[in-house]
N, C-alpha and C. Protein backbone atom coordinates (compact mmCIF):
# COMPACT_ATOMS: atom_id res chain seq x y z
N UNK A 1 16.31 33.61 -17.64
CA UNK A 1 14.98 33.04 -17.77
C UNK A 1 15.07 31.62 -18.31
N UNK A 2 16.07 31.87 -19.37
CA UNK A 2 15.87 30.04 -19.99
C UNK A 2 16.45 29.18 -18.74
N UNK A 3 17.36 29.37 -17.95
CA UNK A 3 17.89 28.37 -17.15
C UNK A 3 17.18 27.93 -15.67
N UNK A 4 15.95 28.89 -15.77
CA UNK A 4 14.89 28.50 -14.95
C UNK A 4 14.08 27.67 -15.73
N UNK A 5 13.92 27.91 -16.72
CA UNK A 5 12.97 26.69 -17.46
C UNK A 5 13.70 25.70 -17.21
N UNK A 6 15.19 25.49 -17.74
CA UNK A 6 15.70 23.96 -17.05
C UNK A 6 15.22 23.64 -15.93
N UNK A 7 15.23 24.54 -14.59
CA UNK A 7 15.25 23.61 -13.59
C UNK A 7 14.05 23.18 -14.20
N UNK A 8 12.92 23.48 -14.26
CA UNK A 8 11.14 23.34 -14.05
C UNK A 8 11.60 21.87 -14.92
N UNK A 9 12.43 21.43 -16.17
CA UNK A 9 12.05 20.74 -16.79
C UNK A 9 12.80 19.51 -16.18
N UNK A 10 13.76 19.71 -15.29
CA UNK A 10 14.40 18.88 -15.00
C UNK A 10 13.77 18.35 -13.72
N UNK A 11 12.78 19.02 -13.15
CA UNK A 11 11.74 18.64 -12.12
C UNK A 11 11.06 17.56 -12.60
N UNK A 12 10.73 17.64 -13.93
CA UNK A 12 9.63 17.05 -14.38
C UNK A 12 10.04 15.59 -14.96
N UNK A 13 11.09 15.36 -15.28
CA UNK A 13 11.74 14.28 -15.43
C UNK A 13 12.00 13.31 -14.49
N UNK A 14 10.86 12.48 -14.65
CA UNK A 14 10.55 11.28 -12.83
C UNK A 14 11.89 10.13 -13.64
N UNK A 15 12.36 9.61 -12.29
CA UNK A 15 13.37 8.43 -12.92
C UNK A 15 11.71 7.03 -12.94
N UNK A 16 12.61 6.42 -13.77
CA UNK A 16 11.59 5.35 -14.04
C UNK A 16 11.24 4.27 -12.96
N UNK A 17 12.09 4.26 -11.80
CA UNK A 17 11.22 3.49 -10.54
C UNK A 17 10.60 4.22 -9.82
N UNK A 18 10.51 5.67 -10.10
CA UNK A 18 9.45 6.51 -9.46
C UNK A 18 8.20 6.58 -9.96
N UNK A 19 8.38 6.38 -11.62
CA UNK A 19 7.15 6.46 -12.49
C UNK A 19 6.73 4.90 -11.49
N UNK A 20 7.34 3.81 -11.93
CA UNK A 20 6.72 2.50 -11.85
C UNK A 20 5.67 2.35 -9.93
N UNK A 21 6.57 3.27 -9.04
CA UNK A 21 6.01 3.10 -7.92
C UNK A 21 5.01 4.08 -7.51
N UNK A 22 5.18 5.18 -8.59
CA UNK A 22 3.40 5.43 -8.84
C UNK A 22 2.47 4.55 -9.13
N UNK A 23 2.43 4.32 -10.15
CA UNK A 23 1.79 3.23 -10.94
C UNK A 23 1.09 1.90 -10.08
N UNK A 24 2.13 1.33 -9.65
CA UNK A 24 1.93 0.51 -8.29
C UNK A 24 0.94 1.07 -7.12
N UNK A 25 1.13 2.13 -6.59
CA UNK A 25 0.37 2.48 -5.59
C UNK A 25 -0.97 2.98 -6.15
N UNK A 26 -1.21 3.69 -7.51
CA UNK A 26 -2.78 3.73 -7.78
C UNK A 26 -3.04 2.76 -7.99
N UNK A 27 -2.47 1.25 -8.28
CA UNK A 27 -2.88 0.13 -8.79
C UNK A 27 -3.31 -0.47 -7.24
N UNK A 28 -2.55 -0.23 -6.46
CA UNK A 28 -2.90 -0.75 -5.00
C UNK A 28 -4.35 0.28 -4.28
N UNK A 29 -4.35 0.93 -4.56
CA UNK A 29 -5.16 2.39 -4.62
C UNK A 29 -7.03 1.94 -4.88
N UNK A 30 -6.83 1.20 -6.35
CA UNK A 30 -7.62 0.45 -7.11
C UNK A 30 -8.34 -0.44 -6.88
N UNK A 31 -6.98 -1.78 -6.26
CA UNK A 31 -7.47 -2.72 -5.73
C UNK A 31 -8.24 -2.83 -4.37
N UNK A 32 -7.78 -1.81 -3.49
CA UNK A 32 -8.69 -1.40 -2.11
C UNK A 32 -10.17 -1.06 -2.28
N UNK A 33 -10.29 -0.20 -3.02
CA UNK A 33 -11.70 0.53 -3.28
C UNK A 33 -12.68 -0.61 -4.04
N UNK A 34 -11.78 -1.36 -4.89
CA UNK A 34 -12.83 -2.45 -5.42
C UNK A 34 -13.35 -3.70 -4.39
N UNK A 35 -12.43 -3.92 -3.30
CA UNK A 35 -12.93 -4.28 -2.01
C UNK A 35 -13.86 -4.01 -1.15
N UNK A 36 -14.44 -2.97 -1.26
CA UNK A 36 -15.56 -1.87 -0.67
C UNK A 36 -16.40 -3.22 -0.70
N UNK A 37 -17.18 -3.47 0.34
CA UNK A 37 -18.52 -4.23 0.53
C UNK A 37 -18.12 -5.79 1.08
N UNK A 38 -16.66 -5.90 0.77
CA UNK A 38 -16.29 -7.56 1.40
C UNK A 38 -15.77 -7.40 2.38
N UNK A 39 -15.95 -8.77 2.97
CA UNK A 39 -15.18 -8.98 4.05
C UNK A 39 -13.64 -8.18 4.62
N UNK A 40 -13.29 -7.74 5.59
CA UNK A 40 -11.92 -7.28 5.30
C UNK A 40 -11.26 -7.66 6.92
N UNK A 41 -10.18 -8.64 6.59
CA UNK A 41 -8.80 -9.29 7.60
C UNK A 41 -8.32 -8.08 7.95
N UNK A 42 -8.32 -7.90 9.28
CA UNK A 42 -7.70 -6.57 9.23
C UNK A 42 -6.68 -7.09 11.28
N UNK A 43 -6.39 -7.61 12.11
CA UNK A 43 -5.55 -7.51 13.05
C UNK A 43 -6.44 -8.83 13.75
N UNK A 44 -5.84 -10.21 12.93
CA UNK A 44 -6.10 -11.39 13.47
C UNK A 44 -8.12 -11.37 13.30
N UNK A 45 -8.36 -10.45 12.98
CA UNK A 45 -10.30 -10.50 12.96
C UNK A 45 -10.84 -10.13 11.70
N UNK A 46 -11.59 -10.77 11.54
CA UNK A 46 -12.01 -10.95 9.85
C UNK A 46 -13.61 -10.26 9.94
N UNK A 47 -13.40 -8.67 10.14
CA UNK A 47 -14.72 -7.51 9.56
C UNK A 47 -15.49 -7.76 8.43
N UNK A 48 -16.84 -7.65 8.73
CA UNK A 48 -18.05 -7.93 7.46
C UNK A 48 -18.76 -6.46 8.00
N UNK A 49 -19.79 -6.01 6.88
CA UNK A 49 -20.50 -4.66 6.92
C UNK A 49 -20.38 -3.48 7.18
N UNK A 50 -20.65 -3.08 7.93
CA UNK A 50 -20.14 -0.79 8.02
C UNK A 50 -18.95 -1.47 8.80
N UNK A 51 -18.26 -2.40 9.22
CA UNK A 51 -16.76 -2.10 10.04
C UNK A 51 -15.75 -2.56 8.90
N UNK A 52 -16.33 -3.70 8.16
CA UNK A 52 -15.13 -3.61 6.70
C UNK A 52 -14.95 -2.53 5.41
N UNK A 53 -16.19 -2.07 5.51
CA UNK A 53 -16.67 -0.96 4.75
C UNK A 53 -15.75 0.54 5.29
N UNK A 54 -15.84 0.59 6.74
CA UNK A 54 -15.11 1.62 6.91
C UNK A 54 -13.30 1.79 6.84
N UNK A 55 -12.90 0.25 7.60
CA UNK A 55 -11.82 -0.09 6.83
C UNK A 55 -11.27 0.03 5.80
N UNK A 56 -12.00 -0.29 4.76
CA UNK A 56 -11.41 -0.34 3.67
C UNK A 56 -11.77 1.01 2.98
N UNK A 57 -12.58 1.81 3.26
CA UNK A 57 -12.46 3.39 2.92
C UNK A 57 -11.20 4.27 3.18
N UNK A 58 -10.88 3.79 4.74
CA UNK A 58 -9.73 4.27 5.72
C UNK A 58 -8.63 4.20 4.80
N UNK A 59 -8.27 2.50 4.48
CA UNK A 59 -7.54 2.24 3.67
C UNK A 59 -7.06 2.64 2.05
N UNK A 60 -8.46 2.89 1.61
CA UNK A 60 -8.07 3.80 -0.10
C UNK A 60 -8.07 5.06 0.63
N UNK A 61 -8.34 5.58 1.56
CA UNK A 61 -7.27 7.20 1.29
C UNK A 61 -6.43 7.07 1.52
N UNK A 62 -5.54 6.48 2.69
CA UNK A 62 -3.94 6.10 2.47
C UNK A 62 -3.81 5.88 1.49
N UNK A 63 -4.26 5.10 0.61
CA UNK A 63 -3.06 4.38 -0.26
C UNK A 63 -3.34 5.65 -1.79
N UNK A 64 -4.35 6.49 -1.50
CA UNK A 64 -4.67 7.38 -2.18
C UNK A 64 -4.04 8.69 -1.92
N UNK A 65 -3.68 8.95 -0.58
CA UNK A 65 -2.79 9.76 -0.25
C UNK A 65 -0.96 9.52 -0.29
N UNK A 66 -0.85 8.22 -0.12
CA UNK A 66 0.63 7.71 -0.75
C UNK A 66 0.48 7.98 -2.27
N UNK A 67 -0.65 7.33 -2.80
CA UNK A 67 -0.22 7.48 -4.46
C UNK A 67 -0.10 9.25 -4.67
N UNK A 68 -0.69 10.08 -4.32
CA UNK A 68 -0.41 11.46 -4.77
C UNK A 68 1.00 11.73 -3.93
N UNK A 69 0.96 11.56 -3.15
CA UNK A 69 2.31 12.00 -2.24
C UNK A 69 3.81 11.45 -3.06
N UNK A 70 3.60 10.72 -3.55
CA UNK A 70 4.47 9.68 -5.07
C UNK A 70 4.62 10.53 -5.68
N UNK A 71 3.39 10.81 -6.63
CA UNK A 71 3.45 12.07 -7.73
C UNK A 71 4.31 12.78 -7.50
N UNK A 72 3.88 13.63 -6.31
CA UNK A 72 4.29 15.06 -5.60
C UNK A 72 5.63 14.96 -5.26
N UNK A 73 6.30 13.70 -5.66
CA UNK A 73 7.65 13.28 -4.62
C UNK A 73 7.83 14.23 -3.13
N UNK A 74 6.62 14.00 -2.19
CA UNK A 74 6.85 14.26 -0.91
C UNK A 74 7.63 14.03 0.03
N UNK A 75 8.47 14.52 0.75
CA UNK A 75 9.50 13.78 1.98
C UNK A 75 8.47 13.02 2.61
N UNK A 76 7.43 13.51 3.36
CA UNK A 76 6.68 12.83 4.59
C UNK A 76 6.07 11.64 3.63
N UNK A 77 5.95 11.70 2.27
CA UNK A 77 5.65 10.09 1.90
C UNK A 77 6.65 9.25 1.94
N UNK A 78 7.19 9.80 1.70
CA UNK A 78 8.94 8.74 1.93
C UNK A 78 8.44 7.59 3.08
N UNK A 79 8.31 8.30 4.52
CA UNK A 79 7.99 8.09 5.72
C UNK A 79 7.43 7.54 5.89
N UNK A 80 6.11 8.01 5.24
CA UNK A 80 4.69 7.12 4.97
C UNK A 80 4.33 5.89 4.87
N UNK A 81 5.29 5.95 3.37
CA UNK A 81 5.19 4.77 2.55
C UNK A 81 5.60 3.02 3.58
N UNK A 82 6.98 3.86 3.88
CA UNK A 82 7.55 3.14 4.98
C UNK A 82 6.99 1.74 5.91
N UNK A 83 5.95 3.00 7.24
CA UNK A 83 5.21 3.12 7.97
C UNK A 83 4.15 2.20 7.27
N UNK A 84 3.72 2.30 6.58
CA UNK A 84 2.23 1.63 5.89
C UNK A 84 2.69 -0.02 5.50
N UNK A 85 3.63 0.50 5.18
CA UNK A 85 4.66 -1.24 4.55
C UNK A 85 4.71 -1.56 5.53
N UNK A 86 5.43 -1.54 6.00
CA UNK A 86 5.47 -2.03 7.97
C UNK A 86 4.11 -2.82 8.02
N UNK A 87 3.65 -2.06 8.41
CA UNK A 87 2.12 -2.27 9.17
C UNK A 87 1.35 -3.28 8.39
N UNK A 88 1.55 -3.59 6.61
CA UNK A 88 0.65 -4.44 6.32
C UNK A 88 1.38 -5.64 6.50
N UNK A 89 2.56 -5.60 6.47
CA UNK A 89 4.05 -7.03 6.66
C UNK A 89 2.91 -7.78 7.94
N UNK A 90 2.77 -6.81 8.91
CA UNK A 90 2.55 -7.34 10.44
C UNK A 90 1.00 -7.36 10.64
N UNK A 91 0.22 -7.01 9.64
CA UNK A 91 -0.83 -7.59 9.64
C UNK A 91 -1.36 -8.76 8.88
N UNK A 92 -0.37 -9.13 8.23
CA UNK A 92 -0.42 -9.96 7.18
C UNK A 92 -0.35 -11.42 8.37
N UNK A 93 1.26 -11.04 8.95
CA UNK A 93 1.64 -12.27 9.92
C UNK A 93 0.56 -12.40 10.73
N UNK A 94 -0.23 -11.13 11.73
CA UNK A 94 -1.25 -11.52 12.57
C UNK A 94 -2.22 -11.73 12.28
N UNK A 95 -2.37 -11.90 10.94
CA UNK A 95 -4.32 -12.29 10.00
C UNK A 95 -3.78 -13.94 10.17
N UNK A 96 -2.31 -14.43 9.48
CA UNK A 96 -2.17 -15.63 9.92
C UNK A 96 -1.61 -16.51 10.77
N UNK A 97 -1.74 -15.78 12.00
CA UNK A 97 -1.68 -16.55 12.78
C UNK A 97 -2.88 -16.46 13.67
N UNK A 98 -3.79 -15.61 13.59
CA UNK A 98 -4.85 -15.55 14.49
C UNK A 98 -6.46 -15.95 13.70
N UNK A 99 -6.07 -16.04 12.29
CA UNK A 99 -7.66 -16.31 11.59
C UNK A 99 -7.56 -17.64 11.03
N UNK A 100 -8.35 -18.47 11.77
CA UNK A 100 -8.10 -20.16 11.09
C UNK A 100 -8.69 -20.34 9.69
N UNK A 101 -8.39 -21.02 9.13
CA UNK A 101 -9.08 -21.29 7.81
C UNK A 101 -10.35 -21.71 8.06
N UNK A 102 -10.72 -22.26 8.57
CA UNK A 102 -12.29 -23.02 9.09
C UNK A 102 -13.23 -21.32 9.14
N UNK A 103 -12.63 -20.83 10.30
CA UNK A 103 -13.26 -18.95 9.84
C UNK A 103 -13.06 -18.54 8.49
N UNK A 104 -12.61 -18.22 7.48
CA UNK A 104 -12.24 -18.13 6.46
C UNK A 104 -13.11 -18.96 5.43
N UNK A 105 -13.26 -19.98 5.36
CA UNK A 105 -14.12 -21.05 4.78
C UNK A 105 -15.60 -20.83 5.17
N UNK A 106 -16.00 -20.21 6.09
CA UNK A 106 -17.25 -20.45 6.75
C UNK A 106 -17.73 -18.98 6.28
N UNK A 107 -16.67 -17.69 5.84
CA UNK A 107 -17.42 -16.10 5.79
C UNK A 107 -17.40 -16.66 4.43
N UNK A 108 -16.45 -16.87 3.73
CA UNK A 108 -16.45 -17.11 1.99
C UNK A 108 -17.26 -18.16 1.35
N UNK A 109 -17.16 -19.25 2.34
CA UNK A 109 -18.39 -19.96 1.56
C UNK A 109 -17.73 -21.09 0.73
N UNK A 110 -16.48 -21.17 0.53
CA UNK A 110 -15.64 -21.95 0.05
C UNK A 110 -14.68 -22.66 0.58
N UNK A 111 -14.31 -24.06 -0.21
CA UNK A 111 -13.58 -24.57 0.80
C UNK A 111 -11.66 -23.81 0.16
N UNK A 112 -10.69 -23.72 1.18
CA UNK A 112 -9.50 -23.07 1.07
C UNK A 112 -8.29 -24.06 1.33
N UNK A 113 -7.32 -23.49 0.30
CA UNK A 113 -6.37 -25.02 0.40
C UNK A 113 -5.27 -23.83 1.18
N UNK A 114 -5.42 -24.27 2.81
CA UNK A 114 -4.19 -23.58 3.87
C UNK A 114 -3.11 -23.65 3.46
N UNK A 115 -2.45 -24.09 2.79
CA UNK A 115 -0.74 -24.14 2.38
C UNK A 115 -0.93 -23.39 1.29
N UNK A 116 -1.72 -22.87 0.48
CA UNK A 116 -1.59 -22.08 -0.91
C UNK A 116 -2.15 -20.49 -0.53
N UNK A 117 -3.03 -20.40 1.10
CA UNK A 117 -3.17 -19.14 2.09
C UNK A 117 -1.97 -19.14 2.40
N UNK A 118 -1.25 -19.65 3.44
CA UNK A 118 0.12 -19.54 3.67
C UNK A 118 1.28 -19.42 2.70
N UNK A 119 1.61 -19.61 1.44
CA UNK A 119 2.32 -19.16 0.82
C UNK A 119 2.17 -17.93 0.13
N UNK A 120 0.59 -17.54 -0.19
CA UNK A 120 0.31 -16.43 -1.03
C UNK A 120 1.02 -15.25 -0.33
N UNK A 121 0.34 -15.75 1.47
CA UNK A 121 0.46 -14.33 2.03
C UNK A 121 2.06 -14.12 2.15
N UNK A 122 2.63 -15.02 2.56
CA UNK A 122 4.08 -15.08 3.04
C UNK A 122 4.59 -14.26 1.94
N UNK A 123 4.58 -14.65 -0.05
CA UNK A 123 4.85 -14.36 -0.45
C UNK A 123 4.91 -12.86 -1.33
N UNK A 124 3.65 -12.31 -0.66
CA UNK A 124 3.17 -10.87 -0.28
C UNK A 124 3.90 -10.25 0.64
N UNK A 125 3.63 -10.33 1.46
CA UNK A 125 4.48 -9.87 2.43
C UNK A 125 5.95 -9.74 2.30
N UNK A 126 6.57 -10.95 1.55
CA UNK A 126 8.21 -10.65 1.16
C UNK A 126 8.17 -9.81 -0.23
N UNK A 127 7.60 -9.56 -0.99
CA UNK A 127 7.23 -8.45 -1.93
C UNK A 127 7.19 -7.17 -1.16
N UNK A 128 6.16 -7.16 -0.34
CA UNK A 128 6.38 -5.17 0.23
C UNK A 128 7.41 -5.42 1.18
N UNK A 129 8.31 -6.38 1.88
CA UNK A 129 9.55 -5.77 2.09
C UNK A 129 10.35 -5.73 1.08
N UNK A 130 10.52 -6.29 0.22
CA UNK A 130 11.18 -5.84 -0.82
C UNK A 130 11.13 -4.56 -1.39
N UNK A 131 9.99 -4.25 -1.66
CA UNK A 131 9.57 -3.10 -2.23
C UNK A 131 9.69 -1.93 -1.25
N UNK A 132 9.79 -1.95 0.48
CA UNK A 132 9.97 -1.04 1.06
C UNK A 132 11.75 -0.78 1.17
N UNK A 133 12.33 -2.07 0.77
CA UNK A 133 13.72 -1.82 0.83
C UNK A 133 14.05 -0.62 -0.38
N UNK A 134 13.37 -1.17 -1.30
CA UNK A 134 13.93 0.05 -2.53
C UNK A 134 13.08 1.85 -2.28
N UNK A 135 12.16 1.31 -1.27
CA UNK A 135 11.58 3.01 -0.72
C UNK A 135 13.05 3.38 -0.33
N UNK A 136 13.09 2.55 0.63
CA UNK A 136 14.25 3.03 1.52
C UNK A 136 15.55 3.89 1.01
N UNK A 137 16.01 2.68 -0.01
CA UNK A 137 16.87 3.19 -0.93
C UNK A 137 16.94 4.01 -1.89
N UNK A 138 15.31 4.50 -2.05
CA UNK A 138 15.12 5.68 -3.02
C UNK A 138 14.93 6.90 -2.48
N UNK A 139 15.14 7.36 -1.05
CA UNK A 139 14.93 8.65 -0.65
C UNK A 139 14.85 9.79 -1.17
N UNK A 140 15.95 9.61 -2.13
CA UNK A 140 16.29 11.13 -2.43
C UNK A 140 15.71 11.34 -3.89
N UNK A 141 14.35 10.46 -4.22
CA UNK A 141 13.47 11.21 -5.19
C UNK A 141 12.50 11.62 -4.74
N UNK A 142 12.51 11.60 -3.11
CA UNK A 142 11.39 12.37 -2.81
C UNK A 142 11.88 14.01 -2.39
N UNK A 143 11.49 14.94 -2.69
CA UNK A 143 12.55 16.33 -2.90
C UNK A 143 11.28 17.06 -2.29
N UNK A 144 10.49 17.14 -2.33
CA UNK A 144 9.44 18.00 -2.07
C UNK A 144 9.12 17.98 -0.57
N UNK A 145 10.17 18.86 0.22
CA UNK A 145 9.63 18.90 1.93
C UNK A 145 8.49 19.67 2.49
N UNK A 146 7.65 20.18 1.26
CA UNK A 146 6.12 20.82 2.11
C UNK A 146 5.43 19.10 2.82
N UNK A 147 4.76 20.18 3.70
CA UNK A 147 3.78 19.35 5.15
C UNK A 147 2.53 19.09 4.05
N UNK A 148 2.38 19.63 3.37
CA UNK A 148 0.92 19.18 2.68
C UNK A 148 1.10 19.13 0.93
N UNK A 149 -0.12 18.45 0.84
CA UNK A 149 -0.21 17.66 -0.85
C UNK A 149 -0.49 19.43 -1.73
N UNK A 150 -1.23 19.89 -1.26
CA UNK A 150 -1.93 20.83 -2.00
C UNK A 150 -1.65 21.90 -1.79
């Protein structure tokens, strides 16, 4: 009996870039949902009202379903996580190359300094590959091969 309590306790012991990439993804989790009602860049086209609204709903359950799938150390988040990184890298590149600043300036209402858009995003974007490199490299804290969260 006691050496089943080890395993349970040794389950429970997250390494600390697992804690931190929890943390990260409800924080990303966070930042989506507080987006609710703005504008949202989403594949070279810049959505206002029920189509950014639904977007960005779409978007906090992913990143709401990655952050529990984290917790849960899921295999298929492993995958996920991946997949989602991917996809914002390449929406990032096609928001800038297809949305001019003049569009941008004209939904916001402000004027935008293009070289400080172009570095932010660039420099975003080389952050979640970074950060998908160490998914990559962290596979094997995801242990939990059930198909579902619950």
């Amino acid at each position: 009996m006691k050496g089943s309590d080890m395993t349970d306790e040794d389950d429970e012991r997250r390494p600390l870039g697992l804690v931190l990439l929890t943390g990260l993804y409800l924080f990303f989790f966070i930042v989506t949902v507080s987006t609710y009602g703005s504008p949202f860049p989403f594949l070279g086209r810049i959505y206002i009202g029920t189509a950014a609204k639904a977007l960005v709903f779409v978007d906090s359950i992913i990143c709401l379903y990655l952050f529990l799938g984290i917790m849960k150390r899921q295999t298929m988040t492993w995958y996920l996580l991946i997949g989602y990184n991917l996809f914002e890298v390449v929406n990032t590149i096609v928001n800038l190359n297809f949305i001019t600043p003049a569009e941008l300036e004209r939904i916001i209402g402000e004027r935008i300094d293009q070289e400080a858009l172009m570095v932010n995003n660039i420099a975003s974007a080389l952050a979640i590959l970074l950060l998908t490199q160490y998914i990559y490299r962290h596979r094997h804290y995801f242990t939990n091969r059930r198909k579902y969260l619950f």
